[in-house]
PDB file of N, CA and C in Angstrom:
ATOM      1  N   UNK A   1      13.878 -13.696   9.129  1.00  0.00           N
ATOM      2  CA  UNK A   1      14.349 -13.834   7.775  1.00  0.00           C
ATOM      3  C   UNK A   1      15.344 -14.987   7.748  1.00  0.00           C
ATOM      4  N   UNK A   2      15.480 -15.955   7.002  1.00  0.00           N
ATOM      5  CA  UNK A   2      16.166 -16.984   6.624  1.00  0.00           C
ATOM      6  C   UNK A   2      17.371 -16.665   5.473  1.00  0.00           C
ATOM      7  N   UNK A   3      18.665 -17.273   5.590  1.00  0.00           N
ATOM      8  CA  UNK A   3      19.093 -17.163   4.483  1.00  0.00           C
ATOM      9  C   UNK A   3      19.342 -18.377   3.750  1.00  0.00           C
ATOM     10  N   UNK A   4      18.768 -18.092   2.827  1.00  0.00           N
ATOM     11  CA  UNK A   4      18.421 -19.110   1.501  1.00  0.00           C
ATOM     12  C   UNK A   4      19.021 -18.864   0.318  1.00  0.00           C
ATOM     13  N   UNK A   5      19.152 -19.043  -0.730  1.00  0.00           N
ATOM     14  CA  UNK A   5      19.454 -19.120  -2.459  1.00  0.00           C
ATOM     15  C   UNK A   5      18.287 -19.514  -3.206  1.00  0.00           C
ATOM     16  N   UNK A   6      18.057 -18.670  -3.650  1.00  0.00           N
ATOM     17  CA  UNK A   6      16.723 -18.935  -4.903  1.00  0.00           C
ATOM     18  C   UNK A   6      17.329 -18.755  -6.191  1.00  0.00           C
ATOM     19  N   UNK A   7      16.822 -19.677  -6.810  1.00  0.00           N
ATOM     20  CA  UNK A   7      17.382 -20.029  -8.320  1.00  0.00           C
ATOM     21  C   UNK A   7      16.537 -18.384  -9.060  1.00  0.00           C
ATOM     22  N   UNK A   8      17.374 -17.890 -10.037  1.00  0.00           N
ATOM     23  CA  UNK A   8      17.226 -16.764 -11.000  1.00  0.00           C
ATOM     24  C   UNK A   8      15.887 -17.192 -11.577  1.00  0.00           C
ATOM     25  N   UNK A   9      15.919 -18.366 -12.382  1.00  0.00           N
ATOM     26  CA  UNK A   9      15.243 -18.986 -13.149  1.00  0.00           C
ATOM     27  C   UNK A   9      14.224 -19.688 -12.403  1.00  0.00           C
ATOM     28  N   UNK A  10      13.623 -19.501 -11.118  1.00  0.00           N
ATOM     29  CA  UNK A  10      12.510 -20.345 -10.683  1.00  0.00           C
ATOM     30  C   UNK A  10      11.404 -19.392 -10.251  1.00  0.00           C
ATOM     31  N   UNK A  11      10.127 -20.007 -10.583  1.00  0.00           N
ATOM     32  CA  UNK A  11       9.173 -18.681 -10.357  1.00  0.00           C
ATOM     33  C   UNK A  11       8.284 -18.999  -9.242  1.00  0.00           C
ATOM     34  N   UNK A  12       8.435 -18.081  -8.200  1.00  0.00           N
ATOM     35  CA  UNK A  12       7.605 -18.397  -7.267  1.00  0.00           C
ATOM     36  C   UNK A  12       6.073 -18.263  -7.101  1.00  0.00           C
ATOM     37  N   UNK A  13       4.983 -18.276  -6.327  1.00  0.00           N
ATOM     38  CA  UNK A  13       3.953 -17.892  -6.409  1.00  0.00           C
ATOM     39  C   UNK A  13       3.794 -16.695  -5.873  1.00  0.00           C
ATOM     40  N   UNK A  14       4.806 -16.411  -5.079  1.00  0.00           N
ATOM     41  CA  UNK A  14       5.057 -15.339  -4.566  1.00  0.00           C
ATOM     42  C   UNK A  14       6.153 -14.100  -4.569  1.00  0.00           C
ATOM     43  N   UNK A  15       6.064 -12.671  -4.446  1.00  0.00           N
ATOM     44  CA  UNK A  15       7.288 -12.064  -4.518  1.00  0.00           C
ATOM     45  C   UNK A  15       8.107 -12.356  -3.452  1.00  0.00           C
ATOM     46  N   UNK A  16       9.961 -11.885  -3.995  1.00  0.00           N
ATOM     47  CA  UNK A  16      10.749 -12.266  -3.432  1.00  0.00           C
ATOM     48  C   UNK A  16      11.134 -10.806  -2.990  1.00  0.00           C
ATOM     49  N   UNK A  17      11.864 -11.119  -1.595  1.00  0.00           N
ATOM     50  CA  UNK A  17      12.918 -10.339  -1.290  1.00  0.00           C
ATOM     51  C   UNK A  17      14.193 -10.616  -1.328  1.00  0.00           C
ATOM     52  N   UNK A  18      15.261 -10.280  -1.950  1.00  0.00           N
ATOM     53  CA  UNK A  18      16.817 -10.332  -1.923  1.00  0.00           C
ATOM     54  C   UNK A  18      17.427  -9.722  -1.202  1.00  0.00           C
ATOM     55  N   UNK A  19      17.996  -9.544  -0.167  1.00  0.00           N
ATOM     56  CA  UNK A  19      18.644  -8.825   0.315  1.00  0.00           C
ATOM     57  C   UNK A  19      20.449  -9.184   0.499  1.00  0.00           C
ATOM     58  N   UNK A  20      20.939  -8.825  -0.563  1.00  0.00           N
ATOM     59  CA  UNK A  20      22.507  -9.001   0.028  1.00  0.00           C
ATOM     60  C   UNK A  20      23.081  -8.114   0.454  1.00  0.00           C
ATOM     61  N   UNK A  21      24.098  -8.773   1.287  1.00  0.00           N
ATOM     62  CA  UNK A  21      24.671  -8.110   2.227  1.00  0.00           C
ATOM     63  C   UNK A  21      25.898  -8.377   2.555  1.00  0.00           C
ATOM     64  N   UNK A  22      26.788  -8.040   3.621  1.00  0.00           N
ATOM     65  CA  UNK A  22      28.017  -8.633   3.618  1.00  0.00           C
ATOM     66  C   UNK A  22      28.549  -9.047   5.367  1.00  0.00           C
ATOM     67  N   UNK A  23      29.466  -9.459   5.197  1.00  0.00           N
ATOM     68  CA  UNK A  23      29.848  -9.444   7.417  1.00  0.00           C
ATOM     69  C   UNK A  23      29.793  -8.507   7.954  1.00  0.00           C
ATOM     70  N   UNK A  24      30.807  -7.170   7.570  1.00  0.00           N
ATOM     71  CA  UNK A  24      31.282  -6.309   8.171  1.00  0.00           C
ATOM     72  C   UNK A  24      30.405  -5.019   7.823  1.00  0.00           C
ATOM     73  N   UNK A  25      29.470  -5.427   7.656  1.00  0.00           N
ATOM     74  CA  UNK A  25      27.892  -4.111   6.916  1.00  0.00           C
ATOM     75  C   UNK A  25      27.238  -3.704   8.016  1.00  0.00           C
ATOM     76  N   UNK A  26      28.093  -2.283   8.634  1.00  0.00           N
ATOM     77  CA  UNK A  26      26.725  -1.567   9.771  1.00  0.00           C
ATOM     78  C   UNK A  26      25.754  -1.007   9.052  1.00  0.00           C
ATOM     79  N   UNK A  27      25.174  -0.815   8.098  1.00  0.00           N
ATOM     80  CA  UNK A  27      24.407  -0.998   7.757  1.00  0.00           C
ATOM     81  C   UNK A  27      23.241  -1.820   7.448  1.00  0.00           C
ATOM     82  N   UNK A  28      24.393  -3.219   7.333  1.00  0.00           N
ATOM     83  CA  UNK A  28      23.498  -4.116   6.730  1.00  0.00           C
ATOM     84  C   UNK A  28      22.478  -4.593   8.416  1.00  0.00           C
ATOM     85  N   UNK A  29      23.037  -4.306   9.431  1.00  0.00           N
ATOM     86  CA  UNK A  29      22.220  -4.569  10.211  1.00  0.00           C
ATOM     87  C   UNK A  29      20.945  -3.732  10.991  1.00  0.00           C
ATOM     88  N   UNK A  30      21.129  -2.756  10.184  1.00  0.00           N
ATOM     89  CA  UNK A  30      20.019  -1.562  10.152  1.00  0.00           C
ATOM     90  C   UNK A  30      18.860  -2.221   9.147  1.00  0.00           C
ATOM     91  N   UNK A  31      19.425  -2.437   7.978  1.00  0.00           N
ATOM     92  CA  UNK A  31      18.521  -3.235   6.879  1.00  0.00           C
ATOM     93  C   UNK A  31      17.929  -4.727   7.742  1.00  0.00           C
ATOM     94  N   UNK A  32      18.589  -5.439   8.094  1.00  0.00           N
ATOM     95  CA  UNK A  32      17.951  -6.677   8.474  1.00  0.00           C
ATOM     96  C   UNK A  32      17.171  -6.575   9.349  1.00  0.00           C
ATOM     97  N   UNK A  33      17.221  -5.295  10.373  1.00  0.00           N
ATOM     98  CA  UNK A  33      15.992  -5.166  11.515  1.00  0.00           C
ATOM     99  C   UNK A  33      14.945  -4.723  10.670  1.00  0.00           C
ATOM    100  N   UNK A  34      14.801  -3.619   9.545  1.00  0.00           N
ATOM    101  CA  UNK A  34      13.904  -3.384   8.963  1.00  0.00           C
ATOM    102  C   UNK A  34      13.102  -4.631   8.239  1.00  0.00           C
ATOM    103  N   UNK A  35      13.853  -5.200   7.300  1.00  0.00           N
ATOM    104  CA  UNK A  35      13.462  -6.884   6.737  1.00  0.00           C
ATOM    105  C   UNK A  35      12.655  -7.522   7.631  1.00  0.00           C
ATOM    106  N   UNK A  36      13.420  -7.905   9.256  1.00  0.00           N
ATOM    107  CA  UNK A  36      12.219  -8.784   9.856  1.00  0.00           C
ATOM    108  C   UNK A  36      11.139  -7.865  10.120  1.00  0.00           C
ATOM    109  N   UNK A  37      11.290  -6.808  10.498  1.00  0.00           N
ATOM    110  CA  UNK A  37      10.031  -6.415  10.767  1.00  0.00           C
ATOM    111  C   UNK A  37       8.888  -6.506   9.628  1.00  0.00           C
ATOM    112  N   UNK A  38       9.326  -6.362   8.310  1.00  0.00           N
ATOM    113  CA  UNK A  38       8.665  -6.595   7.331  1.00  0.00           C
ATOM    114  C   UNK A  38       7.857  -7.882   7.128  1.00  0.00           C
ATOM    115  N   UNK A  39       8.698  -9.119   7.205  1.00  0.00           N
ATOM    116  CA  UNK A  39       8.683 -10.202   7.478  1.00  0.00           C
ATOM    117  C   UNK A  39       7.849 -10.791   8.299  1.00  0.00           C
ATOM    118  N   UNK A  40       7.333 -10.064   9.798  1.00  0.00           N
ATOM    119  CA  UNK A  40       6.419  -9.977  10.460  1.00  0.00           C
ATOM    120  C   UNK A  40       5.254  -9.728  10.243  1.00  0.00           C
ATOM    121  N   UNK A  41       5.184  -8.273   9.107  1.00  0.00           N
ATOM    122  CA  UNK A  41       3.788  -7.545   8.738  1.00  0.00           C
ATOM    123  C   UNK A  41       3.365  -8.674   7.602  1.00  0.00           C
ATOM    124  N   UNK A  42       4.345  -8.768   6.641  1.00  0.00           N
ATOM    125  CA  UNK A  42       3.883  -9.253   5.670  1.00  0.00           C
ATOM    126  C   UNK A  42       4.303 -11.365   5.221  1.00  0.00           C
ATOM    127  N   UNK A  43       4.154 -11.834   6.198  1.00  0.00           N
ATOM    128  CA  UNK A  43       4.184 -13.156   5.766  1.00  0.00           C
ATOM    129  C   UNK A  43       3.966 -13.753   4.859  1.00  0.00           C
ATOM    130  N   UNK A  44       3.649 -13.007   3.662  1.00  0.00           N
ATOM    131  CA  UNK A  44       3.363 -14.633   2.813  1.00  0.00           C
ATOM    132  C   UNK A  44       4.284 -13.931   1.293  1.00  0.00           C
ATOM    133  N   UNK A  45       5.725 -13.712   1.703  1.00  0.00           N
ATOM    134  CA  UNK A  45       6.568 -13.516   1.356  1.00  0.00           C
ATOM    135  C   UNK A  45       7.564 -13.912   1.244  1.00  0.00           C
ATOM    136  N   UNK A  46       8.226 -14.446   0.403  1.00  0.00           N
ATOM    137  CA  UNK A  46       9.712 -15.456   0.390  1.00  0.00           C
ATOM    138  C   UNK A  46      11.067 -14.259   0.455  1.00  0.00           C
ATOM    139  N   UNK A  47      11.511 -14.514   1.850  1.00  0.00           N
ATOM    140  CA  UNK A  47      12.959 -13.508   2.030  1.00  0.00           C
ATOM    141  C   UNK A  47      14.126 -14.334   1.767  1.00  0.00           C
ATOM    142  N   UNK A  48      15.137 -13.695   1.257  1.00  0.00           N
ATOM    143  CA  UNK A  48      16.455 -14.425   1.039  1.00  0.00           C
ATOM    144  C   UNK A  48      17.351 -13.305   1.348  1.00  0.00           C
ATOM    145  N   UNK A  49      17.970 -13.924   2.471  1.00  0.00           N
ATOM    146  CA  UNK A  49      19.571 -13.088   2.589  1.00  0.00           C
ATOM    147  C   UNK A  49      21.005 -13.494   1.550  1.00  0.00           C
ATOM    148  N   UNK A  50      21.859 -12.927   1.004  1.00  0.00           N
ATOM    149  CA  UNK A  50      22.826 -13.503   0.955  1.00  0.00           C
ATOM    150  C   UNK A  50      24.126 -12.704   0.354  1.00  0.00           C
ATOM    151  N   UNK A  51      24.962 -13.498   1.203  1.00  0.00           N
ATOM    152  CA  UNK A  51      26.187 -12.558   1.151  1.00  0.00           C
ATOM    153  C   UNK A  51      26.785 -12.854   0.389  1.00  0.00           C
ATOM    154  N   UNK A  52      27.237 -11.485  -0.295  1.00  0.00           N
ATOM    155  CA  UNK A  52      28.185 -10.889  -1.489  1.00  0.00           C
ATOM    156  C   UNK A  52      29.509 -11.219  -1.650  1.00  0.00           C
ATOM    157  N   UNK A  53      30.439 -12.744   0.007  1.00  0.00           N
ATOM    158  CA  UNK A  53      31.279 -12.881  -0.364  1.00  0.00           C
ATOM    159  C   UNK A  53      31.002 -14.445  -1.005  1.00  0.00           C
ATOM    160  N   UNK A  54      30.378 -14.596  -0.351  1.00  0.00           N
ATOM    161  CA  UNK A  54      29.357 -16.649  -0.473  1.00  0.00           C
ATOM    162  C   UNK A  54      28.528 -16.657  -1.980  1.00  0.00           C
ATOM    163  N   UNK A  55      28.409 -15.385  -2.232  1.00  0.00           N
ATOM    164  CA  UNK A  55      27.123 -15.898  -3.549  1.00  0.00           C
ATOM    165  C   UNK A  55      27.977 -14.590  -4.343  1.00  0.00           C
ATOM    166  N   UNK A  56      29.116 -14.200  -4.764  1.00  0.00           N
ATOM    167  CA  UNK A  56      29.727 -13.419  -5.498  1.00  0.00           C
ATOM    168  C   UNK A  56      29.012 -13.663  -6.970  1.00  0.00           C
ATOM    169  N   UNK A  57      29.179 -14.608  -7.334  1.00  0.00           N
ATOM    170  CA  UNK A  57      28.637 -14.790  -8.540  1.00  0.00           C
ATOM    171  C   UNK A  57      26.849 -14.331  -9.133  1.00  0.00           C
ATOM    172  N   UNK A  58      26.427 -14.639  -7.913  1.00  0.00           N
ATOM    173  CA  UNK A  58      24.511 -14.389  -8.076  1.00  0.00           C
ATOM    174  C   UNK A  58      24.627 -12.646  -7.845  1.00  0.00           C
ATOM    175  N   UNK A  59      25.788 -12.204  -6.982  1.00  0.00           N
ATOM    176  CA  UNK A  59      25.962 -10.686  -6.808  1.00  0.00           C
ATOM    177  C   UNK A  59      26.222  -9.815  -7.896  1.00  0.00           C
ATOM    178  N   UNK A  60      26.754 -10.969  -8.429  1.00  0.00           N
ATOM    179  CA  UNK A  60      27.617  -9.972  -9.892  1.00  0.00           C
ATOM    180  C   UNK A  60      26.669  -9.898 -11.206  1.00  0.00           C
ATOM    181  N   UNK A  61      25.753 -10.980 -11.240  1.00  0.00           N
ATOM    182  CA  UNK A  61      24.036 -11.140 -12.144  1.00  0.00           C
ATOM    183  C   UNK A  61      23.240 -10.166 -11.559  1.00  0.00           C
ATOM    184  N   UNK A  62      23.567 -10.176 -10.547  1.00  0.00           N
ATOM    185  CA  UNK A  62      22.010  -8.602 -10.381  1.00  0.00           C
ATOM    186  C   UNK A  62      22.646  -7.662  -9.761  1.00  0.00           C
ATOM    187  N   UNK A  63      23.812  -7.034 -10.758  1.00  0.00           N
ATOM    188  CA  UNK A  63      24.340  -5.904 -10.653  1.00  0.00           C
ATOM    189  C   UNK A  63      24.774  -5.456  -9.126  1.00  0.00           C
ATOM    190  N   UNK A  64      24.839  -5.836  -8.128  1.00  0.00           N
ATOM    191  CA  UNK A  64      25.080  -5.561  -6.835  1.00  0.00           C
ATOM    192  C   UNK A  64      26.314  -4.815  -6.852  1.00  0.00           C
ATOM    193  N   UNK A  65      26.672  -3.378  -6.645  1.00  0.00           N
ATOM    194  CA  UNK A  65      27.929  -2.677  -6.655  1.00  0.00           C
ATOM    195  C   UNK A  65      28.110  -1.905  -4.793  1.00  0.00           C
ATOM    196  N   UNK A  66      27.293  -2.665  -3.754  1.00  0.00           N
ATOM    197  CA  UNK A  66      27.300  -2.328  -2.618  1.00  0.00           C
ATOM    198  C   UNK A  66      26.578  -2.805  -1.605  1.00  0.00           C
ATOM    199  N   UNK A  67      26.913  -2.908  -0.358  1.00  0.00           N
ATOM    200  CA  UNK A  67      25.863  -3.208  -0.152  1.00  0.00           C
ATOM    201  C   UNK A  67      25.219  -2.499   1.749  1.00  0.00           C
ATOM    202  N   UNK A  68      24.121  -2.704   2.338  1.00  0.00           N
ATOM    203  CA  UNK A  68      23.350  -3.836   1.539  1.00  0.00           C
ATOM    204  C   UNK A  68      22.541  -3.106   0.617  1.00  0.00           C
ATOM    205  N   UNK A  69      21.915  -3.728  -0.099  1.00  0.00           N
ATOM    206  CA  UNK A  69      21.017  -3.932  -1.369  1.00  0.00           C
ATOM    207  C   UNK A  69      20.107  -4.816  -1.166  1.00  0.00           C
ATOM    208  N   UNK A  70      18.957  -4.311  -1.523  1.00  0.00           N
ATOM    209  CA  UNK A  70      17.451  -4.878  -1.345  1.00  0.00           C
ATOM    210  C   UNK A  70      16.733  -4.809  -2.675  1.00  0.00           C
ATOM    211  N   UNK A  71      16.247  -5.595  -3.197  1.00  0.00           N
ATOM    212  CA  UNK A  71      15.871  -6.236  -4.589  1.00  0.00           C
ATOM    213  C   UNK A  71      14.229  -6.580  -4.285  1.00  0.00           C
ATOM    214  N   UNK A  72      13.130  -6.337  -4.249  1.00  0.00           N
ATOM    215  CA  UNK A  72      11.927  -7.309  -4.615  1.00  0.00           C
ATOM    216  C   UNK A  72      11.253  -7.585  -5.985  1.00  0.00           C
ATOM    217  N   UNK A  73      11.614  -8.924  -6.444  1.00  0.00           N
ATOM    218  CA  UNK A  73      10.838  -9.573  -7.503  1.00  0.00           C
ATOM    219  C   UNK A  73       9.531  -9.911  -7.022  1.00  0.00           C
ATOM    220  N   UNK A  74       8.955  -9.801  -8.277  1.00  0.00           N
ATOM    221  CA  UNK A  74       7.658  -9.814  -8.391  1.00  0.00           C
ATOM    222  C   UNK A  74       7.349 -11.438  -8.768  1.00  0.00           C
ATOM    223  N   UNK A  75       6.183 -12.031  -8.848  1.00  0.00           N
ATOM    224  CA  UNK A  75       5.821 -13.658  -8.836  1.00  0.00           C
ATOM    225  C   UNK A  75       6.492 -13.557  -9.947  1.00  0.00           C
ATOM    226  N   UNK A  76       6.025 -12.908 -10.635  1.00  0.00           N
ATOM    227  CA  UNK A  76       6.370 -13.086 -12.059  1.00  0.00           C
ATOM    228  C   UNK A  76       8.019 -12.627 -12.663  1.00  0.00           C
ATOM    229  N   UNK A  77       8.779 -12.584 -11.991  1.00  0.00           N
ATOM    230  CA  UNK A  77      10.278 -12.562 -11.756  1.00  0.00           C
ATOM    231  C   UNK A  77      10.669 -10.561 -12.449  1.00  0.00           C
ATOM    232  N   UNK A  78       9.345  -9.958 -12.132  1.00  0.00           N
ATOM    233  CA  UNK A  78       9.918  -8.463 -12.904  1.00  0.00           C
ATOM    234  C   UNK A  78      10.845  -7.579 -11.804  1.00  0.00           C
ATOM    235  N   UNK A  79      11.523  -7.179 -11.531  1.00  0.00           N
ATOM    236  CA  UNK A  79      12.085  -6.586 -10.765  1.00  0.00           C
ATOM    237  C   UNK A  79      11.277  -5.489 -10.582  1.00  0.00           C
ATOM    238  N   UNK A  80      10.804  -5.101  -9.439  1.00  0.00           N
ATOM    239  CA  UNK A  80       9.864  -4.297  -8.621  1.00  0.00           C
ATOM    240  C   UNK A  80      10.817  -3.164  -7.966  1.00  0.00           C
ATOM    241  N   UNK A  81      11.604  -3.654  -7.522  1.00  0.00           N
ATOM    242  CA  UNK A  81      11.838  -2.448  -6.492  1.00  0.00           C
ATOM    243  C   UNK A  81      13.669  -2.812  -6.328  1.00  0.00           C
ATOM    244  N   UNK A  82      14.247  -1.835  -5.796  1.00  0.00           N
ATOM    245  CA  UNK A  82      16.092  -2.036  -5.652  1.00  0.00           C
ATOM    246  C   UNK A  82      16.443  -0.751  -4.669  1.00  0.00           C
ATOM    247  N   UNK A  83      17.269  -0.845  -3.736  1.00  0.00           N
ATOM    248  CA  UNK A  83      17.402  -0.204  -2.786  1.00  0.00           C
ATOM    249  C   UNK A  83      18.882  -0.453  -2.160  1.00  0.00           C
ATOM    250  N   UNK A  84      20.186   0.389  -2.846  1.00  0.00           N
ATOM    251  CA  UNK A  84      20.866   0.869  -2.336  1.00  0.00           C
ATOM    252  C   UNK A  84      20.786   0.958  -0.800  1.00  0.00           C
ATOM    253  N   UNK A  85      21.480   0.514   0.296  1.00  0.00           N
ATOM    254  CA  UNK A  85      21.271   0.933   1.654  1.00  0.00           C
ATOM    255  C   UNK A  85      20.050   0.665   2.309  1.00  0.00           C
ATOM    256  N   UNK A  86      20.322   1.068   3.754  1.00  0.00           N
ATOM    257  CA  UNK A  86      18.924   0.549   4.385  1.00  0.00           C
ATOM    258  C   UNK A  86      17.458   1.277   4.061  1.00  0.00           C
ATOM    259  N   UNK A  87      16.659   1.009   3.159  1.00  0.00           N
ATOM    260  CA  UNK A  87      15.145   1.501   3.234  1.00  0.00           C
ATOM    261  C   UNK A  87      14.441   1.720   4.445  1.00  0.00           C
ATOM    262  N   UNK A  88      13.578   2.157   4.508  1.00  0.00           N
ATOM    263  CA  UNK A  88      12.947   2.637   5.474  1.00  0.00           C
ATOM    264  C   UNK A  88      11.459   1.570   5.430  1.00  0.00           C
ATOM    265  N   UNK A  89      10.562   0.833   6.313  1.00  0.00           N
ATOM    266  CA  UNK A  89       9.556   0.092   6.449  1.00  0.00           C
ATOM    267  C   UNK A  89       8.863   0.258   5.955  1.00  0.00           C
ATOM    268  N   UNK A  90       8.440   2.072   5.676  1.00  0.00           N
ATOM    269  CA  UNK A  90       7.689   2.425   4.645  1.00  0.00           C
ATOM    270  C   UNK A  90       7.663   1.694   2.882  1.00  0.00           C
ATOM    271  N   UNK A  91       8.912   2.362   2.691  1.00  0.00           N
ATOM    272  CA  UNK A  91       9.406   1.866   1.292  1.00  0.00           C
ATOM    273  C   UNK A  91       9.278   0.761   1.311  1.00  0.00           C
ATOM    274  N   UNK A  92       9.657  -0.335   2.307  1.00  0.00           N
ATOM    275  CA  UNK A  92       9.563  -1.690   2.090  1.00  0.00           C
ATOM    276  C   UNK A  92       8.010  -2.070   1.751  1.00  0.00           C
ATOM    277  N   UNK A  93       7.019  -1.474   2.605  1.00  0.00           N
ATOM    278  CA  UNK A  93       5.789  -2.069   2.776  1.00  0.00           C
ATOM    279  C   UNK A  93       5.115  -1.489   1.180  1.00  0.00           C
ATOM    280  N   UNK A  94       5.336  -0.009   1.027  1.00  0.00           N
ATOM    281  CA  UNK A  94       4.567   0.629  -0.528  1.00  0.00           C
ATOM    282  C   UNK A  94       5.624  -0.139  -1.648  1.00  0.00           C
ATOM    283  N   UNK A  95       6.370  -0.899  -1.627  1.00  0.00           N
ATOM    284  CA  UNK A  95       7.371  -1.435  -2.486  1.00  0.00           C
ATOM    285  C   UNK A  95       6.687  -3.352  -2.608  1.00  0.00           C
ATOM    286  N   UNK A  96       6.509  -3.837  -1.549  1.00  0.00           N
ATOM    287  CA  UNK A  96       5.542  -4.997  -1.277  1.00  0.00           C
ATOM    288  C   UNK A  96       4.408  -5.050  -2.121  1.00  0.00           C
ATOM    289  N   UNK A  97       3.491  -3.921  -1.308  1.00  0.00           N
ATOM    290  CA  UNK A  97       2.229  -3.827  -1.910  1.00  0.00           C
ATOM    291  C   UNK A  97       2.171  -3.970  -3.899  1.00  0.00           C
ATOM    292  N   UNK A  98       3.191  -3.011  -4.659  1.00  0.00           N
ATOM    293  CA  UNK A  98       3.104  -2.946  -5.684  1.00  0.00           C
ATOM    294  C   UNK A  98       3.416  -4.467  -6.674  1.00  0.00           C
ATOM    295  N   UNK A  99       4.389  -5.268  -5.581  1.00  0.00           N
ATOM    296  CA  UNK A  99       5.068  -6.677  -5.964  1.00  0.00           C
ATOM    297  C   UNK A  99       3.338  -7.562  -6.025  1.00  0.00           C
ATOM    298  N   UNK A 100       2.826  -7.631  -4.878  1.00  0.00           N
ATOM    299  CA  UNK A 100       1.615  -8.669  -4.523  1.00  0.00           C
ATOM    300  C   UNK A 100       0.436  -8.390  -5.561  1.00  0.00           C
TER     301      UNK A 100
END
């Protein structure tokens, strides 16, 4: 997984994953092993990490009150899926499927 910034307003051909997160998140590193593994199954997926102290502002537009938090937009920018805490591979993958 890469961390990147994707514009609100740009539409990909593909769904996105958001995942923010923060430094000091044991959690968040429960979530990011799940992510790559995802990342692995499902390649033709645009992932974005980004932290809630660096991108406060993009945190505070999509409601982020914790983290981590996992977001997948759909091509078409609908919000698909949101996930409080680390999801499970499952959820990630039946949460994918519904985005593609």
């Amino acid at each position: 997984m890469t961390n990147e910034t994707t514009s609100n307003n740009s539409i990909s051909e593909q769904p996105t994953v958001l995942f923010f997160s923060s430094a000091f998140c044991d959690p968040c590193a429960t979530a990011r092993r799940t992510l790559d593994e995802v990342a692995r199954l499902v390649p033709a997926v645009t992932y974005a990490e980004l932290d809630v102290a660096r991108e406060a502002e993009r945190a505070e537009q999509a409601g982020i009150t914790s983290t981590p938090t996992i977001v997948i937009v759909s091509a078409q920018g609908e919000e698909i899926f949101r996930a409080q805490g680390a999801p499970t591979l499952n959820q990630m993958l039946v949460a994918l499927a519904k985005a593609i």
